[in-house]
PDB file of N, CA and C in Angstrom:
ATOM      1  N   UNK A   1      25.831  -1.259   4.345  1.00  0.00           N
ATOM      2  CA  UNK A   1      24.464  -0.917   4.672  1.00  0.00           C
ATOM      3  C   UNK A   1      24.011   0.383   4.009  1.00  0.00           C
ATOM      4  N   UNK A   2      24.730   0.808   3.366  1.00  0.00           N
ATOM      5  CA  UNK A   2      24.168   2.398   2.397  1.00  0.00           C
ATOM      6  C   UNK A   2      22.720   2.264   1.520  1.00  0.00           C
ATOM      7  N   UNK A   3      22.411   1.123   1.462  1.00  0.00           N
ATOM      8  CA  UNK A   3      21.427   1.058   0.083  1.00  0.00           C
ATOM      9  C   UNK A   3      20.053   0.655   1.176  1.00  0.00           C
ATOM     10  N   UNK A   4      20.586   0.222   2.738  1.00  0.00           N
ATOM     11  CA  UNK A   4      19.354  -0.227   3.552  1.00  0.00           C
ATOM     12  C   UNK A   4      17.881   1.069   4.030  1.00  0.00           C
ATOM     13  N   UNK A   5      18.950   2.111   3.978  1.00  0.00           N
ATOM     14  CA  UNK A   5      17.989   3.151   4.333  1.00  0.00           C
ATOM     15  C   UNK A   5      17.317   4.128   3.027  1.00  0.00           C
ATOM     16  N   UNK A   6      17.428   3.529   1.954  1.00  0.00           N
ATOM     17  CA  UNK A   6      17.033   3.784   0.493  1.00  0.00           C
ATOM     18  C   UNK A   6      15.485   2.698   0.770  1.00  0.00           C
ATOM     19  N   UNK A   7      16.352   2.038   0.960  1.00  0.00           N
ATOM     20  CA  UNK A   7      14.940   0.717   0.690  1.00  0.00           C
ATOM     21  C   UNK A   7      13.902   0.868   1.501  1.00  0.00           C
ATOM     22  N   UNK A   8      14.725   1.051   2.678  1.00  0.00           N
ATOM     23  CA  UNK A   8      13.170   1.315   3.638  1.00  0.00           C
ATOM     24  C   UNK A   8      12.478   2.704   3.147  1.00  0.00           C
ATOM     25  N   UNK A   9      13.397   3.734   2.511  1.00  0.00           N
ATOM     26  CA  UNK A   9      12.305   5.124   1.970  1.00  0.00           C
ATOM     27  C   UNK A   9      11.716   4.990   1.012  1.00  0.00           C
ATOM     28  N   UNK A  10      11.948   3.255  -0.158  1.00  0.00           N
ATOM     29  CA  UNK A  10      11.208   3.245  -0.988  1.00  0.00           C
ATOM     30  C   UNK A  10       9.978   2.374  -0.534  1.00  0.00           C
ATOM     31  N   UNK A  11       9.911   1.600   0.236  1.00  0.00           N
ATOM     32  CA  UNK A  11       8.700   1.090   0.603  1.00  0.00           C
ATOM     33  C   UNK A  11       7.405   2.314   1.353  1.00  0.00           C
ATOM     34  N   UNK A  12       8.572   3.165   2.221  1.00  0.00           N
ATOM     35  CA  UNK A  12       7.623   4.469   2.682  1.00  0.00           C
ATOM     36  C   UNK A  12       7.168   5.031   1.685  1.00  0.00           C
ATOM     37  N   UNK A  13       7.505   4.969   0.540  1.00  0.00           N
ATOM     38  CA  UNK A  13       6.969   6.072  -0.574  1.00  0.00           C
ATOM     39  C   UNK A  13       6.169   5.215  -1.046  1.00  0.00           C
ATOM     40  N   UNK A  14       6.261   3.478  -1.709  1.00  0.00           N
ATOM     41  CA  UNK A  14       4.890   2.896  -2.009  1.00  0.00           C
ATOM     42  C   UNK A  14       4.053   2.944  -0.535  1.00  0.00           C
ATOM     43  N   UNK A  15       4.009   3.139   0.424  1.00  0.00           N
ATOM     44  CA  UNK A  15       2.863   3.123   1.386  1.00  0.00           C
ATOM     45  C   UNK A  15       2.468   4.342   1.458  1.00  0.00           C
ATOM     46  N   UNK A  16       3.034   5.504   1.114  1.00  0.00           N
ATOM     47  CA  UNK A  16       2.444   6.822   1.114  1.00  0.00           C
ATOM     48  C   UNK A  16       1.131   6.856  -0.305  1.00  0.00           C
ATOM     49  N   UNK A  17       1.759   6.224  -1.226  1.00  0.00           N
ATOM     50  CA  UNK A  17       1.225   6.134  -2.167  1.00  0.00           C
ATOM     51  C   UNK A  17      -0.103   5.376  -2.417  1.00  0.00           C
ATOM     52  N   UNK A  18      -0.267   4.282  -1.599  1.00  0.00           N
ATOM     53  CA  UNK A  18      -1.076   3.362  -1.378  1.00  0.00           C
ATOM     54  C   UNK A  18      -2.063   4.347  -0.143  1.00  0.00           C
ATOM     55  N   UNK A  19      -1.696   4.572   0.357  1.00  0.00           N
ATOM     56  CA  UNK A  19      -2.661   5.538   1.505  1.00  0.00           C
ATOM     57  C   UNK A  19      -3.406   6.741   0.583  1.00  0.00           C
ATOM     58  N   UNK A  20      -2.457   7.225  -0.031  1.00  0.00           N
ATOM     59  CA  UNK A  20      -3.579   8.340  -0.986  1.00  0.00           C
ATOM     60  C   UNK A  20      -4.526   7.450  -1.825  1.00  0.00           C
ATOM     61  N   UNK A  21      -4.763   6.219  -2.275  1.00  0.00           N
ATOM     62  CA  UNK A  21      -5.355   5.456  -2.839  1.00  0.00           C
ATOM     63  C   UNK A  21      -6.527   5.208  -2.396  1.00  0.00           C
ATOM     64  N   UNK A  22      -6.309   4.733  -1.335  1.00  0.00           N
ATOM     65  CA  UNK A  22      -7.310   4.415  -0.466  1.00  0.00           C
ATOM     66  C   UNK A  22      -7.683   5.833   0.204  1.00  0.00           C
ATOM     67  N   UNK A  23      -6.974   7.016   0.006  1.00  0.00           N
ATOM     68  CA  UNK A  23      -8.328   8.402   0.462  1.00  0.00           C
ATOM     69  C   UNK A  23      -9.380   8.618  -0.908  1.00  0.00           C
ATOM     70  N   UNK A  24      -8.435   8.334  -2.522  1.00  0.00           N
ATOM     71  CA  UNK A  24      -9.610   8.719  -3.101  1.00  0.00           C
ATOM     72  C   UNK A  24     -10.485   7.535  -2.979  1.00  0.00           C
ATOM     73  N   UNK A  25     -10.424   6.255  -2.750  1.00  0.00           N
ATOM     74  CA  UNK A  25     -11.272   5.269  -2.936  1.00  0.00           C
ATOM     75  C   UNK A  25     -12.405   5.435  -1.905  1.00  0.00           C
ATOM     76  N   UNK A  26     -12.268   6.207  -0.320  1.00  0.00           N
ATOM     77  CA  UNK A  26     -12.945   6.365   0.082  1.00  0.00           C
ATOM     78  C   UNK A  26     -13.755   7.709  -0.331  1.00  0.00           C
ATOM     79  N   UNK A  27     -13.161   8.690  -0.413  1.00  0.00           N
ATOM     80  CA  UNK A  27     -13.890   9.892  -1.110  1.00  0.00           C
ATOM     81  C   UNK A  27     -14.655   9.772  -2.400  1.00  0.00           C
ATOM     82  N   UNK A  28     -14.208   8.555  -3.100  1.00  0.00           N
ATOM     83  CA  UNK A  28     -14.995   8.089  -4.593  1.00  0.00           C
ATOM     84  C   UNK A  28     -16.624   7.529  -3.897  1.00  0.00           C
ATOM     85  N   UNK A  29     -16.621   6.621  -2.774  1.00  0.00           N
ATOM     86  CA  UNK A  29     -17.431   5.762  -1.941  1.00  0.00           C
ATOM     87  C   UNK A  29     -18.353   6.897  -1.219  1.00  0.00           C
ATOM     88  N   UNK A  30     -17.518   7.829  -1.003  1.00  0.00           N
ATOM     89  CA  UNK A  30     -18.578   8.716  -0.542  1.00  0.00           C
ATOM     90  C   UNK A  30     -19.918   9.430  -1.421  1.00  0.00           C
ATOM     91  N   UNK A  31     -19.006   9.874  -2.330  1.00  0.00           N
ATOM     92  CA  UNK A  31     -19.753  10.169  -3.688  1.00  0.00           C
ATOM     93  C   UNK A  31     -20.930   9.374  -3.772  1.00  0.00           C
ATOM     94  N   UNK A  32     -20.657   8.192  -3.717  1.00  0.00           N
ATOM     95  CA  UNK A  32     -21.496   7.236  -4.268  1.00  0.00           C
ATOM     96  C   UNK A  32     -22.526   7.013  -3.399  1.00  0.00           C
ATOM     97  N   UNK A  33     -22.240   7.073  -2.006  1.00  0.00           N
ATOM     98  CA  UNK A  33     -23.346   6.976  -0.725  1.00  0.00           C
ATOM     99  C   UNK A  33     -24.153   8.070  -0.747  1.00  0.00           C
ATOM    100  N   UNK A  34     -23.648   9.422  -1.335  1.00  0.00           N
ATOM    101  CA  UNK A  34     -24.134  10.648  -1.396  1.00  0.00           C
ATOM    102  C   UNK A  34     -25.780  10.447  -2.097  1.00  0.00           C
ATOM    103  N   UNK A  35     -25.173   9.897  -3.764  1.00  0.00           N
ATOM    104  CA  UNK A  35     -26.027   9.697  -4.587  1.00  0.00           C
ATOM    105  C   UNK A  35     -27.351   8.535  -4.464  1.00  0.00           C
ATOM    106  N   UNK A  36     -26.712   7.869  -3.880  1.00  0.00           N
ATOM    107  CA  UNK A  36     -27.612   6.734  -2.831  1.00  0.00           C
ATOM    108  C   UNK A  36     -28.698   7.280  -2.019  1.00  0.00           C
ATOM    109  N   UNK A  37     -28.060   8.074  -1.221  1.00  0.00           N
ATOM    110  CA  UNK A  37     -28.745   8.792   0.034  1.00  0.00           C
ATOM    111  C   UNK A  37     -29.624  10.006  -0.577  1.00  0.00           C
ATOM    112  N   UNK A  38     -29.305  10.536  -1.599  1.00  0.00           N
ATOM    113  CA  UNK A  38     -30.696  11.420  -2.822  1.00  0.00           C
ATOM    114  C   UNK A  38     -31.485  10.889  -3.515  1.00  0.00           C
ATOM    115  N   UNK A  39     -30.893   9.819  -4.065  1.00  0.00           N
ATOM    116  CA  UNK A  39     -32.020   9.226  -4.593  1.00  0.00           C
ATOM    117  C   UNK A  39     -33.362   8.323  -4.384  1.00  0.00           C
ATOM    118  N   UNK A  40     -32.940   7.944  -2.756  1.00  0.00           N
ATOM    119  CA  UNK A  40     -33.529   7.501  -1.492  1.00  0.00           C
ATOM    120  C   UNK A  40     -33.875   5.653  -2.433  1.00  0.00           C
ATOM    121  N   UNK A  41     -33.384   5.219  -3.782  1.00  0.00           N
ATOM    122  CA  UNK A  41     -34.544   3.939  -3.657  1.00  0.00           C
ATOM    123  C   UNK A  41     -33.048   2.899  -3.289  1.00  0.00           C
ATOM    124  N   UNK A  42     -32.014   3.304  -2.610  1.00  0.00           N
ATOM    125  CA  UNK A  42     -31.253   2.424  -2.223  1.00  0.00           C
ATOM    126  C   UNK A  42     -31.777   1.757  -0.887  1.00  0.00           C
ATOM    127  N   UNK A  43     -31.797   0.151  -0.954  1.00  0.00           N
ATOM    128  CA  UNK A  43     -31.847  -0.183   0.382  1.00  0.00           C
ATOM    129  C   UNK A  43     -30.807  -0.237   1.474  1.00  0.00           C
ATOM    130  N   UNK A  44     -31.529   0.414   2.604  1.00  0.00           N
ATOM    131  CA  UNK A  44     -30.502   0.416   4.034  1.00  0.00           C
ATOM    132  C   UNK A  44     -29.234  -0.113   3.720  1.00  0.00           C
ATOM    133  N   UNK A  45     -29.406  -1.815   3.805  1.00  0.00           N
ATOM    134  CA  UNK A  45     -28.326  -2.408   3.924  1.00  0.00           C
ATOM    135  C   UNK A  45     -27.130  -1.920   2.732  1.00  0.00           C
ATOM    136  N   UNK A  46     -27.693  -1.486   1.753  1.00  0.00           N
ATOM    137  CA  UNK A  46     -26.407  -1.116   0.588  1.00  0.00           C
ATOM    138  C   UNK A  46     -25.721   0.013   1.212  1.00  0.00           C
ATOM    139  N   UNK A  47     -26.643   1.006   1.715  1.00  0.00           N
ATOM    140  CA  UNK A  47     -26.026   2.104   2.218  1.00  0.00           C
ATOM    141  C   UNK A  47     -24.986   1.580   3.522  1.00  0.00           C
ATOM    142  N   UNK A  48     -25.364   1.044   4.208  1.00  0.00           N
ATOM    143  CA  UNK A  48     -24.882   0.392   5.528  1.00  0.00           C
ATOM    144  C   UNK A  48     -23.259  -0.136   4.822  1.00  0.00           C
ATOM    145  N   UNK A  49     -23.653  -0.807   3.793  1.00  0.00           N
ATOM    146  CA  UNK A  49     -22.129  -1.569   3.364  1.00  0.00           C
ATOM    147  C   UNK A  49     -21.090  -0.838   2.698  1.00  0.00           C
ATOM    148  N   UNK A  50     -21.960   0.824   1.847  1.00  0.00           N
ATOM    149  CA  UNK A  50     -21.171   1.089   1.623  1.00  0.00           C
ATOM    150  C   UNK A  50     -19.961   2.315   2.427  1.00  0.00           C
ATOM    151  N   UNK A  51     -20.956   2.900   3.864  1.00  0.00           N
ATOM    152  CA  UNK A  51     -20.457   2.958   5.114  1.00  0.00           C
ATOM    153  C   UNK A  51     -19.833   2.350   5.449  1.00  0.00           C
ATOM    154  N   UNK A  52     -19.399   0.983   6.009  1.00  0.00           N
ATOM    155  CA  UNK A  52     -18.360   0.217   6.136  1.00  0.00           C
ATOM    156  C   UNK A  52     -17.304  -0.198   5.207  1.00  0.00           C
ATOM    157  N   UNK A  53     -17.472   0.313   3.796  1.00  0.00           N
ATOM    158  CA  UNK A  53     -16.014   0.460   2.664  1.00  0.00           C
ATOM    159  C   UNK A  53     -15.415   1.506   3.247  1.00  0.00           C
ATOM    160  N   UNK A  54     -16.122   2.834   3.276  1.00  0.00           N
ATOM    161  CA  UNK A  54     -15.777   3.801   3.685  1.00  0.00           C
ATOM    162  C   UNK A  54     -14.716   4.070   4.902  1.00  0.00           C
ATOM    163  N   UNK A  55     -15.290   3.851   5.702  1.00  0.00           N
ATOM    164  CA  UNK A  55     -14.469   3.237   7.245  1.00  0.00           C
ATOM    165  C   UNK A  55     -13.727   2.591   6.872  1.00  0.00           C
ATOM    166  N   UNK A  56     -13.876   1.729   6.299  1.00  0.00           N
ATOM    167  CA  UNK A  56     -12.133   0.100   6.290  1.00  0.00           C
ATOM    168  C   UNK A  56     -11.271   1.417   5.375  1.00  0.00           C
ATOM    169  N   UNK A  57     -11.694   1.964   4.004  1.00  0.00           N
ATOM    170  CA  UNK A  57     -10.427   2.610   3.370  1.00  0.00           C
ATOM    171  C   UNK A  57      -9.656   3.910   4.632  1.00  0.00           C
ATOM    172  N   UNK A  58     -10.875   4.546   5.180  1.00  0.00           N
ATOM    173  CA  UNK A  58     -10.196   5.801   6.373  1.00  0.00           C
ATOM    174  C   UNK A  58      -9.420   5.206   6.842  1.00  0.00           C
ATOM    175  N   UNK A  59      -9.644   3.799   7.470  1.00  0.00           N
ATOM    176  CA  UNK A  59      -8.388   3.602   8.595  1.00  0.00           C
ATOM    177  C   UNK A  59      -7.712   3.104   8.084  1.00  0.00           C
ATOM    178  N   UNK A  60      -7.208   2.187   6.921  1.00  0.00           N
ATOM    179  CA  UNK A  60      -6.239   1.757   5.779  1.00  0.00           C
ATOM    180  C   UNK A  60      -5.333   2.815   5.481  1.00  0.00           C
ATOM    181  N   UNK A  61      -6.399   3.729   5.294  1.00  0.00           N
ATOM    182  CA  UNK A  61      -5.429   5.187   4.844  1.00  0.00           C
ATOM    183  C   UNK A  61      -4.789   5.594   5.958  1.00  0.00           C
ATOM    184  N   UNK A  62      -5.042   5.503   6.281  1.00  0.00           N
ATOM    185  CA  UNK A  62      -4.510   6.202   8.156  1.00  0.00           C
ATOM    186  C   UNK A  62      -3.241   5.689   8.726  1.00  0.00           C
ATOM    187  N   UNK A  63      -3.562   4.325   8.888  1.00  0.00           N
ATOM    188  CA  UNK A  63      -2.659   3.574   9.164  1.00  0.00           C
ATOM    189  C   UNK A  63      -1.467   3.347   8.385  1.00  0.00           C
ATOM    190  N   UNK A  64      -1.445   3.422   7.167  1.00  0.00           N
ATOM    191  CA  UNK A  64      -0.728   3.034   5.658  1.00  0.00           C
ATOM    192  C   UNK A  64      -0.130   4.453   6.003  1.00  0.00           C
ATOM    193  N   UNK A  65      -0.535   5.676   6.215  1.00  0.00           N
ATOM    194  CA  UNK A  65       0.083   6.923   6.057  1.00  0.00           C
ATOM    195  C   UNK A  65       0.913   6.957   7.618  1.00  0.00           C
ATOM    196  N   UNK A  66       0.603   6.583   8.358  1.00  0.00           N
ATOM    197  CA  UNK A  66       1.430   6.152   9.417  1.00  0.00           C
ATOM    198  C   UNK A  66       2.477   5.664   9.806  1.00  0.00           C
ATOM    199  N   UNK A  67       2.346   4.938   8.728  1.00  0.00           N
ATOM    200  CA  UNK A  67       3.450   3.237   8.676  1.00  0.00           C
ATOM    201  C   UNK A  67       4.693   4.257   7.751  1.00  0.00           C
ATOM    202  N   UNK A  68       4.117   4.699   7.015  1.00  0.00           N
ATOM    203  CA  UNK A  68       4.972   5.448   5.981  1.00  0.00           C
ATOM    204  C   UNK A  68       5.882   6.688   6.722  1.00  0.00           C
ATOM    205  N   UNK A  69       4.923   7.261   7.623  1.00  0.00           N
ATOM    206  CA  UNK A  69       5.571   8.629   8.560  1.00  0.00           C
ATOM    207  C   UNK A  69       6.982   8.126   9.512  1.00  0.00           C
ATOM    208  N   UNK A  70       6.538   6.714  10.054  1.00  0.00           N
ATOM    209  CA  UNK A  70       7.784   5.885  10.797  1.00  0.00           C
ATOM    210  C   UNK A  70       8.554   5.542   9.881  1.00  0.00           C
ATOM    211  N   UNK A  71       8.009   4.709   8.648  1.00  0.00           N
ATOM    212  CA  UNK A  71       9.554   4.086   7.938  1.00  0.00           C
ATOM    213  C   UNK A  71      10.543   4.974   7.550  1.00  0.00           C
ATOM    214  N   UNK A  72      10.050   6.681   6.870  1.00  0.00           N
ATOM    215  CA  UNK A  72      10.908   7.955   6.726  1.00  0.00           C
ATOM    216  C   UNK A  72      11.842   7.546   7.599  1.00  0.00           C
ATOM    217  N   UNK A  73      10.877   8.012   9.065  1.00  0.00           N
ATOM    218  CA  UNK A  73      11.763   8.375   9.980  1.00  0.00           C
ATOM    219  C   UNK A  73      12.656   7.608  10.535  1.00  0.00           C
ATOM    220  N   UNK A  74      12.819   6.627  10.745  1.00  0.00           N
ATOM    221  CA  UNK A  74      13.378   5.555  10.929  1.00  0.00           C
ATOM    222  C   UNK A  74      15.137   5.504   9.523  1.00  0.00           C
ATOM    223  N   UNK A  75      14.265   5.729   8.293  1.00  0.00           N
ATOM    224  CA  UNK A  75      15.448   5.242   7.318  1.00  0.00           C
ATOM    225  C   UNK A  75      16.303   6.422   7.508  1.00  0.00           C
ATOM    226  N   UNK A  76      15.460   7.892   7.523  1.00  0.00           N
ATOM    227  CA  UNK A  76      16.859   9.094   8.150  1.00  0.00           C
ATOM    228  C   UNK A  76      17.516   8.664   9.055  1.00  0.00           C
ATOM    229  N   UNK A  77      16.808   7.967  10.589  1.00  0.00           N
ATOM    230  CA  UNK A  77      17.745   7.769  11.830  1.00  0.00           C
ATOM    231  C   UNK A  77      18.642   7.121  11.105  1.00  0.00           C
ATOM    232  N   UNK A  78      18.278   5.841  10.457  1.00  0.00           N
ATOM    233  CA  UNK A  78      19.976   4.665  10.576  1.00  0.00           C
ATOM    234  C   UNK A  78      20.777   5.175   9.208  1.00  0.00           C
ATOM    235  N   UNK A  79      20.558   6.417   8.211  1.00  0.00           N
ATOM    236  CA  UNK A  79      21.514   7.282   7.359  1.00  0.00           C
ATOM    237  C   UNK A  79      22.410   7.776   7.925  1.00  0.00           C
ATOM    238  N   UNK A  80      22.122   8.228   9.386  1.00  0.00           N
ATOM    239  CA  UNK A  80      23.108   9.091   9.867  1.00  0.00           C
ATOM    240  C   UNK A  80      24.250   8.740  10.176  1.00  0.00           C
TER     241      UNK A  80
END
C-alpha cells in the first residue's frame, strides 16, 4: 500500500488545481459583469446569467478546494 497515499495526494493536487481554475474563471466572469454593468446596454437577463456562472464557479471552487483539503489529509493519516 506505499504508492496508495501518493495517489490520493495526486488527485488532491489535480483538485487543488482545478479549484484555482474555477477562481480565475469566476474572477474572469466578474470582469465581464463589471463591463456589462458600465456599459448599461446589456440586457438583465445576460447579466442575471452571468451572475449565476459566477456562483456555480464560487461553489465549484469551494467545494473542489475542500475535497482537496480532506484527500491531503486523509493520504498523511493512512502514510503513517
Amino acid at each position: 500500500m506505499p504508492d496508495v497515499p501518493e495517489a490520493i495526494a495526486a488527485h488532491a493536487a489535480v483538485l487543488q488545481s482545478d479549484a484555482r481554475v474555477l477562481a480565475e474563471c469566476a474572477e474572469r466572469l466578474r470582469e465581464i459583469e463589471a463591463r456589462l454593468g458600465a456599459d448599461g446596454a446589456a440586457p438583465p437577463w445576460l447579466r442575471e446569467t452571468v451572475n449565476a456562472h459566477i456562483t456555480a464557479c464560487a461553489v465549484a471552487s469551494d467545494d473542489l478546494a475542500e475535497a482537496a483539503v480532506r484527500l491531503h489529509a486523509y493520504a498523511d493519516h493512512i502514510s503513517r
